[in-house]
Protein backbone atom coordinates (compact mmCIF):
# COMPACT_ATOMS: atom_id res chain seq x y z
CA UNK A 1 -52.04 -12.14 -47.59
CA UNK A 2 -49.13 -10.68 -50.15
CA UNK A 3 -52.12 -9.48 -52.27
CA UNK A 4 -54.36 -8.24 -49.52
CA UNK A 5 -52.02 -6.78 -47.14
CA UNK A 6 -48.60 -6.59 -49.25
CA UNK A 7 -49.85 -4.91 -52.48
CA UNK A 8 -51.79 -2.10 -50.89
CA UNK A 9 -48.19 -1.62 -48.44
CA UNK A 10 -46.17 -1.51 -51.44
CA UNK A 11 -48.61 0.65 -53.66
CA UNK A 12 -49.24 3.01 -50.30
CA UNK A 13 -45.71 3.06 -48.74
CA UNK A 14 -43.26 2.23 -51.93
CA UNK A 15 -40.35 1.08 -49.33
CA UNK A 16 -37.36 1.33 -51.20
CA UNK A 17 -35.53 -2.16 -51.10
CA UNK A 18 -31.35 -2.70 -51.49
CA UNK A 19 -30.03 -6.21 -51.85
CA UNK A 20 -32.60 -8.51 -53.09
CA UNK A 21 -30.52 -10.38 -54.69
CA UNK A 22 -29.06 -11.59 -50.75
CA UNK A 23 -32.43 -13.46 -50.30
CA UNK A 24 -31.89 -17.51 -51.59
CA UNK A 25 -34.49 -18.23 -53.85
CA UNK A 26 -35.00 -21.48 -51.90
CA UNK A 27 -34.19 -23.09 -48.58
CA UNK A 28 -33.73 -22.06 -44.84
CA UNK A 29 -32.01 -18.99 -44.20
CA UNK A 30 -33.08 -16.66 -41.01
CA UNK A 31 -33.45 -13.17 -41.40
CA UNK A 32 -31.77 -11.08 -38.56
CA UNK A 33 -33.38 -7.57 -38.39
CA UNK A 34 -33.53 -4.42 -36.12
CA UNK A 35 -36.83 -3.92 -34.42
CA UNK A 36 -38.17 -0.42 -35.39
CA UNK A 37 -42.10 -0.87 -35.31
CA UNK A 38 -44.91 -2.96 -35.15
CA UNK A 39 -45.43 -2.45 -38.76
CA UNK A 40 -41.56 -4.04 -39.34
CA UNK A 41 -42.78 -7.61 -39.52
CA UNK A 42 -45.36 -6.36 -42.55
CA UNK A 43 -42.81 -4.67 -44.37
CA UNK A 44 -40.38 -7.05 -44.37
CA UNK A 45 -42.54 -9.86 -45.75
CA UNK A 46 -44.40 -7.58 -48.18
CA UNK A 47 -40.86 -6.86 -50.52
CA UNK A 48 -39.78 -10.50 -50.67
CA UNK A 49 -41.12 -13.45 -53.10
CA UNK A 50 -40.84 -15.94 -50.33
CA UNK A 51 -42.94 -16.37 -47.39
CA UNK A 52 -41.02 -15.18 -43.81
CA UNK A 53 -42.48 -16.32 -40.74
CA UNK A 54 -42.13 -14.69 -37.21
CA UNK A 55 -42.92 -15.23 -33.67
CA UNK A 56 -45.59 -13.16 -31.94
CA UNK A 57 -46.74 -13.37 -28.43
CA UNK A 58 -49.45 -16.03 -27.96
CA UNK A 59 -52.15 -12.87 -27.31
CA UNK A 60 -52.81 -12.09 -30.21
CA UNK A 61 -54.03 -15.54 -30.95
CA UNK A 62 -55.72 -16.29 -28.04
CA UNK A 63 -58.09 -12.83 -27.10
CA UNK A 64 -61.64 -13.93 -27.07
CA UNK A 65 -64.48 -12.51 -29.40
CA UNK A 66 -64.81 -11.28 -32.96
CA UNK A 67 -61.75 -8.83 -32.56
CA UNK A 68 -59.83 -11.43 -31.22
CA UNK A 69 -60.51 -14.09 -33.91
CA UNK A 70 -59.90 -11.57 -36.86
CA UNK A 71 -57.05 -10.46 -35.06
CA UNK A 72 -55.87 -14.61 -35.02
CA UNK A 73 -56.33 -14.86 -38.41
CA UNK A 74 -55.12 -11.83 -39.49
CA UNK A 75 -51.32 -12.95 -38.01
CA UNK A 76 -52.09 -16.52 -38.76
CA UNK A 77 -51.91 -15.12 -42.72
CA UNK A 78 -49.29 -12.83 -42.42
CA UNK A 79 -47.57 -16.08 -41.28
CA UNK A 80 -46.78 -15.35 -37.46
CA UNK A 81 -46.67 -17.83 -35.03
CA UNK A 82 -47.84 -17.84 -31.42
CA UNK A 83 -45.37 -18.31 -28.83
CA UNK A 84 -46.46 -18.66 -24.95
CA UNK A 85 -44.33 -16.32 -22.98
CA UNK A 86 -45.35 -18.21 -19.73
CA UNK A 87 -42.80 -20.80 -17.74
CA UNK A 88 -39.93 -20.85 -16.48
CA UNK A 89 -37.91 -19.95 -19.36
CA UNK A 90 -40.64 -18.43 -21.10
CA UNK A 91 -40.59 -17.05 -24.83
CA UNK A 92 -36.87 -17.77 -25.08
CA UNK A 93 -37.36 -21.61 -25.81
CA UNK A 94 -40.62 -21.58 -27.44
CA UNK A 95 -38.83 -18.99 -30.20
CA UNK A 96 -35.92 -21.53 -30.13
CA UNK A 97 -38.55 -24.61 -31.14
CA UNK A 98 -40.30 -22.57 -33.33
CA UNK A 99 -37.40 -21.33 -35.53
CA UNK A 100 -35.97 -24.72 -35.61
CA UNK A 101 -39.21 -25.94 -36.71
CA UNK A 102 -39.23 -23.56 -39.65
CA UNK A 103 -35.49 -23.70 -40.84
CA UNK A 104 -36.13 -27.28 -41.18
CA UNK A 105 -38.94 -26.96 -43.81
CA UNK A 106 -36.34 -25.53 -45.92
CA UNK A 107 -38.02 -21.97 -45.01
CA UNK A 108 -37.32 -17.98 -44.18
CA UNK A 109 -37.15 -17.39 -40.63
CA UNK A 110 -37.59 -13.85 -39.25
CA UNK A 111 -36.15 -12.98 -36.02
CA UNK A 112 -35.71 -9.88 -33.93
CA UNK A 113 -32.13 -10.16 -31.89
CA UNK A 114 -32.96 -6.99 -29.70
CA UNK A 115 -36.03 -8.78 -28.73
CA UNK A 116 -38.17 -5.61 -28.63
CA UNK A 117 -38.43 -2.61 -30.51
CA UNK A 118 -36.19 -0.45 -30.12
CA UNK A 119 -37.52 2.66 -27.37
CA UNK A 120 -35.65 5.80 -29.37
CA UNK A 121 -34.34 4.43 -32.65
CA UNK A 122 -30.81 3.33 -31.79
CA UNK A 123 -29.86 -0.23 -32.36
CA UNK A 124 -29.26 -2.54 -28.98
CA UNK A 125 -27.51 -4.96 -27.72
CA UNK A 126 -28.74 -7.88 -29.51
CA UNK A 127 -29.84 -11.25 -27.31
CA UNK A 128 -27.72 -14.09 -27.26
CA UNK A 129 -29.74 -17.51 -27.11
CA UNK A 130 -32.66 -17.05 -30.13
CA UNK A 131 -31.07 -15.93 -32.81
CA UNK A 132 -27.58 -17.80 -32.05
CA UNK A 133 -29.02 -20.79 -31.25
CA UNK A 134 -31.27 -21.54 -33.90
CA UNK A 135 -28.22 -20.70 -36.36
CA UNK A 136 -25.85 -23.09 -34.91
CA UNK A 137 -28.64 -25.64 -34.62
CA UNK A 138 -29.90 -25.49 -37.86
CA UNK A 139 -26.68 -24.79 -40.09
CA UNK A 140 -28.54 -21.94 -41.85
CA UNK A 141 -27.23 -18.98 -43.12
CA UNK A 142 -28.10 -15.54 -41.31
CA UNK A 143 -29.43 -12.68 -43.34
CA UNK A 144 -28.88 -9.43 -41.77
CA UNK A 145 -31.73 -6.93 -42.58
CA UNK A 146 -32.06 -3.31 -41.50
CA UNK A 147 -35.63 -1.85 -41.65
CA UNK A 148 -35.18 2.67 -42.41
CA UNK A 149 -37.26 5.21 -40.59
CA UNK A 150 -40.01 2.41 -39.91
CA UNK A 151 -40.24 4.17 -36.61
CA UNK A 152 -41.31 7.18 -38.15
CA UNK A 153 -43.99 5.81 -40.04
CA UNK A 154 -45.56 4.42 -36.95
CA UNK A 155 -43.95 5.09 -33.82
CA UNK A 156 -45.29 3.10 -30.67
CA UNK A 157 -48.29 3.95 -29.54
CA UNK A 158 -49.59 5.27 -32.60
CA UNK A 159 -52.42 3.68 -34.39
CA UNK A 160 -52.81 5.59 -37.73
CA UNK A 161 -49.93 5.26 -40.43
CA UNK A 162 -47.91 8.20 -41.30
CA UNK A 163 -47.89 7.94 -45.39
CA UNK A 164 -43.87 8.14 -46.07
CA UNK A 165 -40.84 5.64 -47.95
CA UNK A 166 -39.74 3.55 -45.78
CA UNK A 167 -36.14 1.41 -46.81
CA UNK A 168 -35.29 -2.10 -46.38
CA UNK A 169 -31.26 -2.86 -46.44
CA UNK A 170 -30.88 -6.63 -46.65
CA UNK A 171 -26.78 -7.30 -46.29
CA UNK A 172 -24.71 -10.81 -47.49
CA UNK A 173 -25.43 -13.95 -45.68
CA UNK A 174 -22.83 -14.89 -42.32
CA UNK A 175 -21.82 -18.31 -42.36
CA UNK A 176 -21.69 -19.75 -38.97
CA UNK A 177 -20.81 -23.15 -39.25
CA UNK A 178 -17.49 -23.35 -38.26
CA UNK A 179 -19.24 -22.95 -34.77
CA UNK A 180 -21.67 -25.90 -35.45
CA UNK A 181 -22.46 -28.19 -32.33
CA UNK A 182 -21.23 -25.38 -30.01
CA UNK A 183 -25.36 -24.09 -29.49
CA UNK A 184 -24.51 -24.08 -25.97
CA UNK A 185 -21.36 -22.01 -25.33
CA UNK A 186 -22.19 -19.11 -24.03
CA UNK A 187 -19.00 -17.60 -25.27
CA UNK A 188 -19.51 -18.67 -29.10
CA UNK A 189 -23.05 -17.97 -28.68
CA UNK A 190 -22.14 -13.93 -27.74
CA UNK A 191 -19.45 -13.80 -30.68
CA UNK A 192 -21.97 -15.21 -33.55
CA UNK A 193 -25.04 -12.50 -31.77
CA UNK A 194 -22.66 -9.56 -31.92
CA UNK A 195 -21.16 -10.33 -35.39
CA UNK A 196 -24.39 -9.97 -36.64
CA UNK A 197 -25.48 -6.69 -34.82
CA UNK A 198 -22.55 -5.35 -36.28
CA UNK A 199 -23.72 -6.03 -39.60
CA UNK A 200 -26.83 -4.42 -38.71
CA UNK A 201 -25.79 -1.72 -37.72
CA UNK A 202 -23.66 -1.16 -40.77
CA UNK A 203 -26.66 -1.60 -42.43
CA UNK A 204 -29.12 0.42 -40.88
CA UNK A 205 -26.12 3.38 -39.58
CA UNK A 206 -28.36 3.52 -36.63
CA UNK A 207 -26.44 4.56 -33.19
CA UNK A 208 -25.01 1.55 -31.45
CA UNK A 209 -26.06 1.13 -27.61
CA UNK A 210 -24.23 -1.54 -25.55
CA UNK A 211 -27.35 -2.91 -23.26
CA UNK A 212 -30.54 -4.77 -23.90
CA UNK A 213 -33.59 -2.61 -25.54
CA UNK A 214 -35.54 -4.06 -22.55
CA UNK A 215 -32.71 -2.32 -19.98
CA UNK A 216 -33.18 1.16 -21.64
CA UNK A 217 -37.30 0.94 -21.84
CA UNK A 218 -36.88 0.17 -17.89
CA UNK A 219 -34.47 3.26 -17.44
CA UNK A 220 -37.20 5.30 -20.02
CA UNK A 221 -40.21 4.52 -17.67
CA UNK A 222 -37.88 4.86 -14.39
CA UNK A 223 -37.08 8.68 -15.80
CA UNK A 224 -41.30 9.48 -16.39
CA UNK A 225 -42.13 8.28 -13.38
CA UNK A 226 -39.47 10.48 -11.59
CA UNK A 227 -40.00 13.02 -13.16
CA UNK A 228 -43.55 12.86 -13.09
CA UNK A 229 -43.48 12.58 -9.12
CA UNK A 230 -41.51 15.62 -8.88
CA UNK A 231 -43.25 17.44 -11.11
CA UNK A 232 -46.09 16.82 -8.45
CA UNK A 233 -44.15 17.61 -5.38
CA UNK A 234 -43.05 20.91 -6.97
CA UNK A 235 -47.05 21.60 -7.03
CA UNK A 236 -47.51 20.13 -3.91
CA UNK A 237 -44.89 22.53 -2.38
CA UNK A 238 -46.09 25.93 -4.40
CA UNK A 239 -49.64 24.90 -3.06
CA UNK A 240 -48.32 25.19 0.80
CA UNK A 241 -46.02 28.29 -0.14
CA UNK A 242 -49.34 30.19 -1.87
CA UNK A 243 -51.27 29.01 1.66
């Protein structure tokens, strides 16, 4: 999949990459990046020498027929794996398991602490219990990454490409294991999340917001739908004026 779907990025795109170098040649390490676009877990992988793997909702995996199976394979090679958003706890745990699982194969782990893209381009509160957990669980090191103007290239919603650079910022690696054995303070667990959106956003220079992406998308489609109802009650009432 680096040849099929990584060359043709590279040769199409040419995303500009700073700090290599940051990436361990081998072992675990988890790469903590802003969420941008769809297109940001094809990017990142597509730069690097080592294979990453990320999470992706069980869907894509699952959808029946000939789409559905090329579309299962298709993330199966890019090296995504399905998580089940169902239960109780849903896609929290099952990222948890999943990371672990990797980390301890001595491999990359790529993991989006916002959770979701990001609705206008600024960078979000990130979410406590995946990416903190899995560090402190694991002892690995945590790469922050920051994907550039990935948004642009192919905004949600969007299914053709817009041909531009995109730019990959990949910062030093944050040591966490002074807090070791503490995966389950919530306190230590917010302090190790924010430290690395910090980073991030150093990285990236993007706007910080201090809520969850998935908080702000709710306000976004709250808004439309507002506005869209008055839009109709203002042609509701010019109808009854006009009669």
């Amino acid at each position: 999949m680096k040849v099929a779907i990584g060359g043709p990025l590279k040769v199409a795109f040419r995303p500009w990459v700073e700090g290599l170098e940051n990436i361990p040649a081998e072992g675990a390490a988890i790469l903590a990046s802003n969420h941008l676009s769809f297109s940001d877990s094809f990017f990142l992988p597509a730069v690097l020498d080592r294979k990453v793997t990320f999470i992706a909702k069980a869907e894509y995996f699952t959808t029946p027929g000939v789409k559905g199976r090329l579309t299962a394979a298709f993330f199966k090679g890019v090296g995504q794996l399905p998580v089940d958003r169902s239960g109780a706890r849903g896609a929290g745990e099952a990222a948890i398991k999943s990371g672990i699982e990797v980390l301890e194969r001595g491999e990359l782990f790529g993991i989006y602490p916002e959770g979701t893209r990001s609705p206008d381009g600024r960078l979000y509160r990130g979410k406590p219990g995946g990416l903190a957990r899995v560090a402190l669980a694991t002892g690995a090191p945590v790469i922050p990454v920051a994907m550039i103007d990935t948004e642009k290239i192919q905004p949600p919603g969007k299914v053709m490409p817009k041909l531009m650079r995109p730019g990959i910022r990949i910062g030093e690696a944050l040591d966490f294991s002074r807090y070791q054995g503490m995966e389950h303070d919530r306190f230590v667990l917010r302090a190790v999340t924010d430290e690395v959106m910090y980073e991030i956003m150093k990285l990236s220079g993007q706007e910080y917001v201090d809520m969850y992406a998935t908080a702000a998308k709710r306000q976004i489609a709250d808004a439309a739908k507002a506005a869209k109802e008055a839009e109709k009650a203002a042609k509701e009432a010019e109808k009854k004026a006009e009669a």
